[in-house]
Protein backbone atom coordinates (compact mmCIF):
# COMPACT_ATOMS: atom_id res chain seq x y z
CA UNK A 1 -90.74 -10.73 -93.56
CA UNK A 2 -87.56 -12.25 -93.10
CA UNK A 3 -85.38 -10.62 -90.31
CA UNK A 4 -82.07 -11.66 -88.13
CA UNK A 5 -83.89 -12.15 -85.47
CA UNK A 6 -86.02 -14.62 -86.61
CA UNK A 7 -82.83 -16.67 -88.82
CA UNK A 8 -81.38 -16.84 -85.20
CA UNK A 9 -84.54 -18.76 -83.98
CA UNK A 10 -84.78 -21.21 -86.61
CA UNK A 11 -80.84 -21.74 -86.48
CA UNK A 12 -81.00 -22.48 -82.38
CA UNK A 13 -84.32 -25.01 -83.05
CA UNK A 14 -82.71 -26.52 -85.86
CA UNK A 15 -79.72 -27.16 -84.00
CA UNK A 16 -81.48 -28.93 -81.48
CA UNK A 17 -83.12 -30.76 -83.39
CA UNK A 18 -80.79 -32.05 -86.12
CA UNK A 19 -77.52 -31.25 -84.17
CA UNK A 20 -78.18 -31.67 -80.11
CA UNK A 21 -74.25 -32.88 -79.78
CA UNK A 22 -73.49 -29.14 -81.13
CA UNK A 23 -75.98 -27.63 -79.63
CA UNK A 24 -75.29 -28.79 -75.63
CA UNK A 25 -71.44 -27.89 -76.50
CA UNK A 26 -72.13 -24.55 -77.62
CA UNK A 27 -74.79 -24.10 -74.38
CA UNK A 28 -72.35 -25.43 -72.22
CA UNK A 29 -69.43 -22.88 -73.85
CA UNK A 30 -71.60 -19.88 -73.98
CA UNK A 31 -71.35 -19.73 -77.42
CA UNK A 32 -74.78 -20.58 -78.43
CA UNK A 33 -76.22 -17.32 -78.99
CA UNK A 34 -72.52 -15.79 -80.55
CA UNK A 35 -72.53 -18.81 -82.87
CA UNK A 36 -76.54 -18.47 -83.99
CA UNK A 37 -75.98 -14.71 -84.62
CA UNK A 38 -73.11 -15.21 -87.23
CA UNK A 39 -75.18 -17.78 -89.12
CA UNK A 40 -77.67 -15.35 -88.89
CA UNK A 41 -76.14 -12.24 -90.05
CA UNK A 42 -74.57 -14.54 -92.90
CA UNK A 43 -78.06 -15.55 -93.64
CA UNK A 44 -79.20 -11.53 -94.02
CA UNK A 45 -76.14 -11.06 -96.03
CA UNK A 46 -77.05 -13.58 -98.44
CA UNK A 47 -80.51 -12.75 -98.51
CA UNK A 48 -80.03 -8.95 -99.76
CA UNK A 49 -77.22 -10.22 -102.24
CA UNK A 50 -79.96 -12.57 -103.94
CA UNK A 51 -82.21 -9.82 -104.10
CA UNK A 52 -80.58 -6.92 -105.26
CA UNK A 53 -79.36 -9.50 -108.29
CA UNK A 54 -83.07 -9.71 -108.85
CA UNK A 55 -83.65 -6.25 -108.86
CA UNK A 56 -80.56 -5.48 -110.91
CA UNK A 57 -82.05 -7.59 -113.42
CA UNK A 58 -85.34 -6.35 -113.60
CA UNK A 59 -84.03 -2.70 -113.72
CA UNK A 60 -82.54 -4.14 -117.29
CA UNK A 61 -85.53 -6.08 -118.42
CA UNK A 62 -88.25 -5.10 -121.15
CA UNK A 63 -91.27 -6.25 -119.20
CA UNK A 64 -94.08 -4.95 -117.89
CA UNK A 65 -94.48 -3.13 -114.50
CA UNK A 66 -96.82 -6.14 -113.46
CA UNK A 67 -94.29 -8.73 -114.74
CA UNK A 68 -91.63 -7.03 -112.56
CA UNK A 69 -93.66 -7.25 -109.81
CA UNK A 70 -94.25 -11.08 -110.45
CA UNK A 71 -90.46 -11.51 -110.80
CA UNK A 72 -89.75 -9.97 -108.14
CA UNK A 73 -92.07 -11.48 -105.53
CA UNK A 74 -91.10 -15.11 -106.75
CA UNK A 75 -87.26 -14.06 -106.20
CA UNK A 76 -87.91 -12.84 -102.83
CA UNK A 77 -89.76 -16.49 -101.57
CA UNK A 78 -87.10 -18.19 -103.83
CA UNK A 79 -83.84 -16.62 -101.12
CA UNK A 80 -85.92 -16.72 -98.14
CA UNK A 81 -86.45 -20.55 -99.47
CA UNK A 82 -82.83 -20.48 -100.24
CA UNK A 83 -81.44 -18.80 -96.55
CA UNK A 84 -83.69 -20.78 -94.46
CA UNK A 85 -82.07 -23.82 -96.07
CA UNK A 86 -78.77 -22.61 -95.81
CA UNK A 87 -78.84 -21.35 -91.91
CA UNK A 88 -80.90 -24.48 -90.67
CA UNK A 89 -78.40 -27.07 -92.07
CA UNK A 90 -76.31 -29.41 -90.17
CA UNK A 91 -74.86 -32.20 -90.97
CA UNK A 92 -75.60 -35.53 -89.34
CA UNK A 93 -73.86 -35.98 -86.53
């Protein structure tokens, strides 16, 4: 399961690894853990707003309880696919 805590791990290692300038700067600041609990909270936000779309839209579809099911277990890997992309991004330094 997907959870805050767990966004703010994989933003902090993905910092490191893809963005160590950022990373030292925000270590040095005290900032670190401010700055990976935003992107994480953001990440959460994003996450439940992709899938209550998916649920409003199976509430409105004709298909089957099982097909719902299938739809709806696809859209939740497809955000957590989505949010882990989005919170572990940096750009090159």
């Amino acid at each position: 399961m997907l959870s805050e805590t767990t966004l703010k791990k994989m933003v902090i290692e993905a910092m490191k690894e893809k963005d160590p300038t950022l990373f030292q700067e925000l270590t040095n600041s005290g900032e670190l853990e401010a700055f990976a609990q935003m992107r994480a909270t953001d990440g959460m936000e994003t996450y439940q707003t992709l899938i209550y779309q998916a649920l409003d839209q199976s509430a409105t579809s004709i298909q089957t309880l099982y097909e719902k099911i299938q739809q709806h277990t696809i859209a939740n890997q497809d955000a957590k696919t989505i949010v882990i992309r989005q919170v572990t991004e940096f750009p090159n330094p």
